[in-house]
PDB file of N, CA and C in Angstrom:
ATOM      1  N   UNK A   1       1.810  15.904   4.328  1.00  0.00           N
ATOM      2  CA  UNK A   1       2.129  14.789   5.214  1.00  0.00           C
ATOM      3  C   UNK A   1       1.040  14.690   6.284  1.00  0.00           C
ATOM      4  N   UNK A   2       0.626  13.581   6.721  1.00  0.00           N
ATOM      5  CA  UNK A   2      -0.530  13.138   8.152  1.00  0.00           C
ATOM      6  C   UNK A   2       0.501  12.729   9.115  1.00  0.00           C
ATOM      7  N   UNK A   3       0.529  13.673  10.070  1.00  0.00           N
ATOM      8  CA  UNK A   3       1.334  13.035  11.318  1.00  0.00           C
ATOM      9  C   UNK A   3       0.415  12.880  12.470  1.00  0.00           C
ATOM     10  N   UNK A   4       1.341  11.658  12.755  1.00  0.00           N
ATOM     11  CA  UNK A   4       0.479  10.852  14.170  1.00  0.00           C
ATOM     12  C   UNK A   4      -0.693  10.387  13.635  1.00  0.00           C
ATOM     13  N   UNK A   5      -0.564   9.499  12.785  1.00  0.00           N
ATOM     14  CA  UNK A   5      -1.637   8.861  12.313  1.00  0.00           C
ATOM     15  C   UNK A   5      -1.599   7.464  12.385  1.00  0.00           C
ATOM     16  N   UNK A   6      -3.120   6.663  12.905  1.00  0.00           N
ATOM     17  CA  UNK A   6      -2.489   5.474  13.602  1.00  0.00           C
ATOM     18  C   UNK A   6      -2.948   4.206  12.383  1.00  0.00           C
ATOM     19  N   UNK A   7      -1.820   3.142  12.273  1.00  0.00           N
ATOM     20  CA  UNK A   7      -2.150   2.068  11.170  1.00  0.00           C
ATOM     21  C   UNK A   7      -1.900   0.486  11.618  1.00  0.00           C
ATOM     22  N   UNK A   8      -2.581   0.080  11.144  1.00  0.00           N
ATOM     23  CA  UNK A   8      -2.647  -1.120  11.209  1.00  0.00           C
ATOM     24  C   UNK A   8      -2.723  -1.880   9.862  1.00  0.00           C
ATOM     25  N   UNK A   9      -1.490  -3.202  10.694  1.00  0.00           N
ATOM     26  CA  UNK A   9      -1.030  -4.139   9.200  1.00  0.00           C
ATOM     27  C   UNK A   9      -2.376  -4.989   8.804  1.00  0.00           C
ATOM     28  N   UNK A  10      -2.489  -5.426   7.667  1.00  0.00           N
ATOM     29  CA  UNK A  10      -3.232  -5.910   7.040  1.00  0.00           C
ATOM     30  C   UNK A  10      -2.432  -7.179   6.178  1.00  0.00           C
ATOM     31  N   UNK A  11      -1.450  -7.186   6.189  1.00  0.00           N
ATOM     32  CA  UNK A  11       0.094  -8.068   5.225  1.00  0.00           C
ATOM     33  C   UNK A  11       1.458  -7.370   5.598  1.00  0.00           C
ATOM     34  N   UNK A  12       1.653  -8.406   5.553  1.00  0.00           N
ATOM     35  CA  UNK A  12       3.224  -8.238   5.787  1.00  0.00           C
ATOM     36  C   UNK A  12       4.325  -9.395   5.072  1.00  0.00           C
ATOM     37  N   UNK A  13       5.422  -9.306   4.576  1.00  0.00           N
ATOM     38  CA  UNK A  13       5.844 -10.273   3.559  1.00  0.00           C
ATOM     39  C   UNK A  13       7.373  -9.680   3.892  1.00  0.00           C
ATOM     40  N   UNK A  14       8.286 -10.746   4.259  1.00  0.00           N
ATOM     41  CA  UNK A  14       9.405 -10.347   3.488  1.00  0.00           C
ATOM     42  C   UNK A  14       9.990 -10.072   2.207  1.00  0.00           C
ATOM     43  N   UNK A  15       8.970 -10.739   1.579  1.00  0.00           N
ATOM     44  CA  UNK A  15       8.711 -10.989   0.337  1.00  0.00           C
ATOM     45  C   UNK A  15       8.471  -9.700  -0.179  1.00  0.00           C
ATOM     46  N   UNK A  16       9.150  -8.717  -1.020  1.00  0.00           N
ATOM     47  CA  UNK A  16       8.865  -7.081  -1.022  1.00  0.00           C
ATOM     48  C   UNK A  16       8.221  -7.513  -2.352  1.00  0.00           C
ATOM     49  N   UNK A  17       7.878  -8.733  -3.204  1.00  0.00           N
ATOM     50  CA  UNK A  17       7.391  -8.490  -4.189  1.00  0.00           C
ATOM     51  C   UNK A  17       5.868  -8.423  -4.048  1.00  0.00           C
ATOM     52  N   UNK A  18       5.624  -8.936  -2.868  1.00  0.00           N
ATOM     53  CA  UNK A  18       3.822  -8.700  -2.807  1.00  0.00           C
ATOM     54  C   UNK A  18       4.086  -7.194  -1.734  1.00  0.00           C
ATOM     55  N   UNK A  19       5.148  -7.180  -0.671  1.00  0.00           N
ATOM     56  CA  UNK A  19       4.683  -6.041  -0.245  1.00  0.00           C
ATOM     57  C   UNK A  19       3.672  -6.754   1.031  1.00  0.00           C
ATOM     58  N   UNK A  20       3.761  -4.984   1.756  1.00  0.00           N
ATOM     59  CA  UNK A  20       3.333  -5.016   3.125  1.00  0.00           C
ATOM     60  C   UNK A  20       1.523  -3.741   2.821  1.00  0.00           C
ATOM     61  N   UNK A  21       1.114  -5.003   3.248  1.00  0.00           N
ATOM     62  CA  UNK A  21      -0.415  -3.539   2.941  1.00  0.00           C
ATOM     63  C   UNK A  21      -0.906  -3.086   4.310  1.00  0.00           C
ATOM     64  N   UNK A  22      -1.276  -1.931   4.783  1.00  0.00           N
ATOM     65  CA  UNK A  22      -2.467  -1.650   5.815  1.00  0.00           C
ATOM     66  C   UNK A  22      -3.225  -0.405   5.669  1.00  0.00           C
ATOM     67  N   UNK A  23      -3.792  -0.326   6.917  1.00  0.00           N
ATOM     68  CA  UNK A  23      -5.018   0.688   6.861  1.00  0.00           C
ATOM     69  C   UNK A  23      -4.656   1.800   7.813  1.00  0.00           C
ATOM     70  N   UNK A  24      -5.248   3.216   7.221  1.00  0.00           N
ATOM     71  CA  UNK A  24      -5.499   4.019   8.085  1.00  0.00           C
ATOM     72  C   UNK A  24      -6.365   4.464   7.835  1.00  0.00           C
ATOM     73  N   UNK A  25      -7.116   4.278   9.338  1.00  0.00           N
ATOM     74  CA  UNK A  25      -8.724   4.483   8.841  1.00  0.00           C
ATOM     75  C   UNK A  25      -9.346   5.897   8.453  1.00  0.00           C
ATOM     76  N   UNK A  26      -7.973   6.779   9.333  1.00  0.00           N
ATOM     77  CA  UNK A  26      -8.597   8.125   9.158  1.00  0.00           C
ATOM     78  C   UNK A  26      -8.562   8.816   7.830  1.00  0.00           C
ATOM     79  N   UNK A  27      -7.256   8.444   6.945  1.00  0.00           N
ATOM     80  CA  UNK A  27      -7.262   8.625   5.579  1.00  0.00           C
ATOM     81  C   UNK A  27      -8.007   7.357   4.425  1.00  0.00           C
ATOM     82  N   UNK A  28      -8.078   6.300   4.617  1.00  0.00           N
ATOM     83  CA  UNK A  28      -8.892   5.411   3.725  1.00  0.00           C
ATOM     84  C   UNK A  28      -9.644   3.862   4.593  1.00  0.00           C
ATOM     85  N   UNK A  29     -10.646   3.523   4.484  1.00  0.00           N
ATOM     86  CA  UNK A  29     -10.680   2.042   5.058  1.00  0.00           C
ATOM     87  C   UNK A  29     -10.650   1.095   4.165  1.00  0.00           C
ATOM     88  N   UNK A  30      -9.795   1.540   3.146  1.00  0.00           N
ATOM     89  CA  UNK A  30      -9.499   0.419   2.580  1.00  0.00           C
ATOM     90  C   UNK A  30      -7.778   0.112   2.979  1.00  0.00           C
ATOM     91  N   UNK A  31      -7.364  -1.321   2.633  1.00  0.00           N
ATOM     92  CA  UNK A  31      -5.733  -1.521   2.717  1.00  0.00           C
ATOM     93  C   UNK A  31      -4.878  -1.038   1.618  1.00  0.00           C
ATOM     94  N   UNK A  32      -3.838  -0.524   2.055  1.00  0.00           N
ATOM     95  CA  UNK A  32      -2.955  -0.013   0.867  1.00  0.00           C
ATOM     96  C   UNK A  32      -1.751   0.147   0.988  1.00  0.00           C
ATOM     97  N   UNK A  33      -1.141  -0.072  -0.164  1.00  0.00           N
ATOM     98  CA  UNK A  33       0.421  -0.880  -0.076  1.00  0.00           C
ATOM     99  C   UNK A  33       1.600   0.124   0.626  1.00  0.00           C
ATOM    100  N   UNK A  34       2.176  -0.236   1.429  1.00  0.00           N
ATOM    101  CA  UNK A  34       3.367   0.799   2.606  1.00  0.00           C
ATOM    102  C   UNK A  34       4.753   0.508   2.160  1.00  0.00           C
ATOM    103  N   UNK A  35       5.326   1.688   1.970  1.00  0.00           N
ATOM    104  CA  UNK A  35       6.505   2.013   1.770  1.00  0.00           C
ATOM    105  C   UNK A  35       7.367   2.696   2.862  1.00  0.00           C
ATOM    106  N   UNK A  36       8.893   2.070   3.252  1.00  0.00           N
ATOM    107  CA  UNK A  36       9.555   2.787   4.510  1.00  0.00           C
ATOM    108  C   UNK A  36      10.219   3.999   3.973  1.00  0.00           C
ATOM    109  N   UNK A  37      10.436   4.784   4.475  1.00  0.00           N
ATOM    110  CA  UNK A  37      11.372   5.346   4.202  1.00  0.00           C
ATOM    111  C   UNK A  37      12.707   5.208   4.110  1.00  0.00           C
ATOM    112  N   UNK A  38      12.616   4.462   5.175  1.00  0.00           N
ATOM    113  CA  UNK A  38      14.441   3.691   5.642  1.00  0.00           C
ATOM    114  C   UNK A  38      14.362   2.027   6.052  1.00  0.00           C
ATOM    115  N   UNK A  39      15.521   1.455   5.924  1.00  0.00           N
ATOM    116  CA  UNK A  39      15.471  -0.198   6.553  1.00  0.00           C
ATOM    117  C   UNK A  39      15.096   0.353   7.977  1.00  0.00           C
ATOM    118  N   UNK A  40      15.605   0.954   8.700  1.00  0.00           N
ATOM    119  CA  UNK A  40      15.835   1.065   9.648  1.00  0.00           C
ATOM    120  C   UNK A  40      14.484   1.306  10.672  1.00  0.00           C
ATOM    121  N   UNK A  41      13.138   2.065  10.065  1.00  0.00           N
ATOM    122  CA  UNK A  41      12.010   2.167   9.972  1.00  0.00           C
ATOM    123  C   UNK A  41      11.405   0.779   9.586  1.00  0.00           C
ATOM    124  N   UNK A  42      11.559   0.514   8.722  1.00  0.00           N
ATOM    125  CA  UNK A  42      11.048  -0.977   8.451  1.00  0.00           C
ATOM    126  C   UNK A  42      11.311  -2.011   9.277  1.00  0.00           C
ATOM    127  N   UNK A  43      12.221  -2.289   9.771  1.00  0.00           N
ATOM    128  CA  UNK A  43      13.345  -3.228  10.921  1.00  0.00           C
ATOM    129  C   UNK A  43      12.389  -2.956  12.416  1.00  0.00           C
ATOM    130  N   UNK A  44      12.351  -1.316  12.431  1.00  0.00           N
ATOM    131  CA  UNK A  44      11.759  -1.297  13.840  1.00  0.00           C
ATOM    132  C   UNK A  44      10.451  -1.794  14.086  1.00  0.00           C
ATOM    133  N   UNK A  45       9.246  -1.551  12.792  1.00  0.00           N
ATOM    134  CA  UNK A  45       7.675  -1.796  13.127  1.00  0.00           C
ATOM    135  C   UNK A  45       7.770  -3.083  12.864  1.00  0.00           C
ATOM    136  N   UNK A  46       8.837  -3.899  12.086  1.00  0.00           N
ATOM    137  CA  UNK A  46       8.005  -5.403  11.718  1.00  0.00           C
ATOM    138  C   UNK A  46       9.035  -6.587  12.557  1.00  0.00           C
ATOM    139  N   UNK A  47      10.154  -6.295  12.618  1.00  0.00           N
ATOM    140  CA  UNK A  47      11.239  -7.108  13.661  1.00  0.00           C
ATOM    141  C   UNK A  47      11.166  -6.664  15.102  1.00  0.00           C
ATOM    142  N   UNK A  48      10.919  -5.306  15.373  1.00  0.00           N
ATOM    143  CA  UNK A  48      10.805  -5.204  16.783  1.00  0.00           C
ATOM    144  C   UNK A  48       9.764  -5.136  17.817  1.00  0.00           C
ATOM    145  N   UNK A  49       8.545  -5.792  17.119  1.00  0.00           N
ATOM    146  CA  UNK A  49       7.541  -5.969  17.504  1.00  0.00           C
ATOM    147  C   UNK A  49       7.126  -7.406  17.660  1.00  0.00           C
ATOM    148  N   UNK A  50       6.330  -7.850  18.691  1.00  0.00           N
ATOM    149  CA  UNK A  50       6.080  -8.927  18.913  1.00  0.00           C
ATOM    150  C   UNK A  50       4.212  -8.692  18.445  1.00  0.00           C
ATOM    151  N   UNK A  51       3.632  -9.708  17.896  1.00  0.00           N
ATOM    152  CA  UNK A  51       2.468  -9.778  17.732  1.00  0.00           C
ATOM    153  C   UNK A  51       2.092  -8.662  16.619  1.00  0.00           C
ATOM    154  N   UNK A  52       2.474  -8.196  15.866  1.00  0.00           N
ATOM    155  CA  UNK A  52       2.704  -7.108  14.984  1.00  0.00           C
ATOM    156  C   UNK A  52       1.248  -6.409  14.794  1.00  0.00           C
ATOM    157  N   UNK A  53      -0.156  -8.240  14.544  1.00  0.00           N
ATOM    158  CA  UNK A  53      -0.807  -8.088  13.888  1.00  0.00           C
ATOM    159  C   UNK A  53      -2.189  -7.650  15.281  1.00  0.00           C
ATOM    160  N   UNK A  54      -1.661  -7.319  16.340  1.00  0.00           N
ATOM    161  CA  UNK A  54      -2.318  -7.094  17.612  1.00  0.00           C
ATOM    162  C   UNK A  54      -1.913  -5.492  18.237  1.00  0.00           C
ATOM    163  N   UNK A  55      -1.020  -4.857  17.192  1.00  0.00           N
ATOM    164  CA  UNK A  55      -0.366  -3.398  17.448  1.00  0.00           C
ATOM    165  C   UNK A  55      -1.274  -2.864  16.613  1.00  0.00           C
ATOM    166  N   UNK A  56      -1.553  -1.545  16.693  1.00  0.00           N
ATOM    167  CA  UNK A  56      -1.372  -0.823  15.936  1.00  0.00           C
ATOM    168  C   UNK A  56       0.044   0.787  16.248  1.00  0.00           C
ATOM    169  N   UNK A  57       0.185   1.179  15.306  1.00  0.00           N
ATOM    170  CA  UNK A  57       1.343   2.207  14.949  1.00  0.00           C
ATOM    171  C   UNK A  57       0.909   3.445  14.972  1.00  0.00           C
ATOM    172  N   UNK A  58       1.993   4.123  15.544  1.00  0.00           N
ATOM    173  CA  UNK A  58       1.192   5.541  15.252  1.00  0.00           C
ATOM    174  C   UNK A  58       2.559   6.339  14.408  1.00  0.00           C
ATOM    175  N   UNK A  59       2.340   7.003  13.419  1.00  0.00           N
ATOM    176  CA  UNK A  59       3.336   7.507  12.092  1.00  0.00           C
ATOM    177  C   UNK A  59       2.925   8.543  11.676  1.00  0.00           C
ATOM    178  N   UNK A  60       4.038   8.858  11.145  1.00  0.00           N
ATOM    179  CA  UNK A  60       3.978  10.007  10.133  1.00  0.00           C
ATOM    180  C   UNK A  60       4.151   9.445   8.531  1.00  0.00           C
ATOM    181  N   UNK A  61       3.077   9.882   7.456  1.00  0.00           N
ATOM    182  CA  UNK A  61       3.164   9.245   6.243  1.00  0.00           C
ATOM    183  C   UNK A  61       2.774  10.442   5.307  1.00  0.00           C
ATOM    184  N   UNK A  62       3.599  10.153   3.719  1.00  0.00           N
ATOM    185  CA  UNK A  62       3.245  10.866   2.828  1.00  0.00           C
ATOM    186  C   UNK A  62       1.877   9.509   1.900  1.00  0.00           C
ATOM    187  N   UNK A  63       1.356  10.252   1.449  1.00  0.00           N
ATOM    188  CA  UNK A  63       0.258   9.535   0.840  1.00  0.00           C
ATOM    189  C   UNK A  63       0.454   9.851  -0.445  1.00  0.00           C
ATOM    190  N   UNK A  64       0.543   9.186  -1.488  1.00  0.00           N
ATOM    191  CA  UNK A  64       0.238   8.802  -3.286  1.00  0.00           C
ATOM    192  C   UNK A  64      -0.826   8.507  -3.461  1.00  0.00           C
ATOM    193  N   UNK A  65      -1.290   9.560  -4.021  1.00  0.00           N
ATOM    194  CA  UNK A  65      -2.495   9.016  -4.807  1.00  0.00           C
ATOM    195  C   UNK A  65      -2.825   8.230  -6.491  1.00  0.00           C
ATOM    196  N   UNK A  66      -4.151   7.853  -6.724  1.00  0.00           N
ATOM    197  CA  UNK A  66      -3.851   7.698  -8.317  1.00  0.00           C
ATOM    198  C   UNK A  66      -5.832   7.688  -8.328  1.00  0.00           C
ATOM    199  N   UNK A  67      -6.415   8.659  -9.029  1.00  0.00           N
ATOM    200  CA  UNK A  67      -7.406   9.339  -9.135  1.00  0.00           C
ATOM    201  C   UNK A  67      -7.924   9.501  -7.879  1.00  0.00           C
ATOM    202  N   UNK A  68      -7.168  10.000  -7.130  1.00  0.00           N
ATOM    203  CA  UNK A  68      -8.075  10.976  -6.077  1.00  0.00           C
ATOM    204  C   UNK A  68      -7.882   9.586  -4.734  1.00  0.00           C
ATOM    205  N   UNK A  69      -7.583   8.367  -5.040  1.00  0.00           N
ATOM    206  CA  UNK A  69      -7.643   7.734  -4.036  1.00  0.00           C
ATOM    207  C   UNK A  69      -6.080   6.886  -3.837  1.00  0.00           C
ATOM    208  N   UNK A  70      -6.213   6.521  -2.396  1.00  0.00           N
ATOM    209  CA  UNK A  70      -4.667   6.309  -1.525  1.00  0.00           C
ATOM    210  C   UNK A  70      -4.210   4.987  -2.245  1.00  0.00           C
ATOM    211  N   UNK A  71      -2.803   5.339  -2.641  1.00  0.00           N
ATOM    212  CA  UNK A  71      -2.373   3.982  -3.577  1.00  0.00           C
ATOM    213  C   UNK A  71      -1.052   3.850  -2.555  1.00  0.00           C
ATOM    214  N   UNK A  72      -0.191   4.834  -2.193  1.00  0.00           N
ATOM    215  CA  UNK A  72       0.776   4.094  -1.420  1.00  0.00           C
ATOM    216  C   UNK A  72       0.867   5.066  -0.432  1.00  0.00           C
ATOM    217  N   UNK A  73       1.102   4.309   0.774  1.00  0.00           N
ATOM    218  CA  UNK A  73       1.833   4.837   1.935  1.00  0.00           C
ATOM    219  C   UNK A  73       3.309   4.915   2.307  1.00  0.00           C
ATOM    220  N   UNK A  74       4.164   6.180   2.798  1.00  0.00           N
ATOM    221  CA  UNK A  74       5.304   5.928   2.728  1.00  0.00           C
ATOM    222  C   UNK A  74       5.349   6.367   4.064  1.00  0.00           C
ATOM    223  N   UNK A  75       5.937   5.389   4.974  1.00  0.00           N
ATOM    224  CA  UNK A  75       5.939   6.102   6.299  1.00  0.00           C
ATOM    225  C   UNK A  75       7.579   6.930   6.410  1.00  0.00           C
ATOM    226  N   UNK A  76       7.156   7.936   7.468  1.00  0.00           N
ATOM    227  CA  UNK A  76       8.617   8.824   7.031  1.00  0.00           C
ATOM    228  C   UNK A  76       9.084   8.649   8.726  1.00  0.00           C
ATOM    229  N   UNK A  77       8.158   9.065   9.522  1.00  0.00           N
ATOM    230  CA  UNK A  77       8.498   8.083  11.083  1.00  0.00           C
ATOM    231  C   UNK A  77       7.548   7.466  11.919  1.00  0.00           C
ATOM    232  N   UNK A  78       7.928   6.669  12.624  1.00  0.00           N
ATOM    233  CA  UNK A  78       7.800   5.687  13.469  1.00  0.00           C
ATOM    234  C   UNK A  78       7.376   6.061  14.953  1.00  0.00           C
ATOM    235  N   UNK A  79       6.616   6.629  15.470  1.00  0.00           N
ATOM    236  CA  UNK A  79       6.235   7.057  16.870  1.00  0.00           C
ATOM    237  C   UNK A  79       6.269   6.515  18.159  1.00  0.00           C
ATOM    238  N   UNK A  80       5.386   5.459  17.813  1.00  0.00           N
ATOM    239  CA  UNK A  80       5.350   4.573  18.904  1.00  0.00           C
ATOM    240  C   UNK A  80       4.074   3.550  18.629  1.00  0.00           C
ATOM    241  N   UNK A  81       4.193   2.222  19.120  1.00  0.00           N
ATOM    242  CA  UNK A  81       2.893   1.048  18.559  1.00  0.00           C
ATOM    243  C   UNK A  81       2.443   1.151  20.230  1.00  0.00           C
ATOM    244  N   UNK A  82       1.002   0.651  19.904  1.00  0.00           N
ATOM    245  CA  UNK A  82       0.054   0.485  20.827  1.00  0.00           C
ATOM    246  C   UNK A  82      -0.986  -0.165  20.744  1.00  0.00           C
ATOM    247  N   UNK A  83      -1.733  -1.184  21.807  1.00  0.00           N
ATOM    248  CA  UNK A  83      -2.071  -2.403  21.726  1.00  0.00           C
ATOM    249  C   UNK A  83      -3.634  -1.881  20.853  1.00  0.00           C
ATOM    250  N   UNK A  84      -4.273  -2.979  19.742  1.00  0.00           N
ATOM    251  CA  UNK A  84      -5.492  -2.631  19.435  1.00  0.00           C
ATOM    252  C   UNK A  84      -6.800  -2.942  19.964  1.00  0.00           C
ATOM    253  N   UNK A  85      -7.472  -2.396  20.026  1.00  0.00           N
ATOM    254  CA  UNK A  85      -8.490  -2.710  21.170  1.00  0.00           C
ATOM    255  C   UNK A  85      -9.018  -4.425  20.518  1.00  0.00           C
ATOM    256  N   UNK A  86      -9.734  -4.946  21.483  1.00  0.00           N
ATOM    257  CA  UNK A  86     -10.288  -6.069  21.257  1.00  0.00           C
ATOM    258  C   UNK A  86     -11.555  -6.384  20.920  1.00  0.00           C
TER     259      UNK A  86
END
């Protein structure tokens, strides 16, 4: 697990069939598709945030790979968001 690791959205969809993608730069700079652990996790970073796409998050995540590189993110908690620099 990477804890306290900070991400930023890249997509976001209610739409769970495309899915929510972002980045963490410290594990990949590329975007890659995020999984909650709970509604309740999910509810807090994308409903209880205003400007979502002007936060970034700071989490705890398990990482999936598929040859050696990051295919899904599953965040397991939620820390705290903080503004991204400009």
């Amino acid at each position: 697990m990477h804890k306290q690791v900070v991400l930023y959205w890249t997509q976001t969809r209610s739409d769970n069939r495309k899915g929510y993608k972002g980045i963490i730069e410290s594990i990949s700079d590329k975007e890659v598709k995020i999984l909650f652990d709970s509604d309740e996790i999910q509810y807090e970073m994308i409903h209880g945030e205003d400007q979502i796409y002007e936060k970034a998050y700071v989490v705890d995540v398990y990482v999936e790979t598929i040859k050696d590189k990051p295919a899904v993110y599953k965040i397991k908690k939620f820390h705290e968001s903080i503004d991204l620099p400009e």
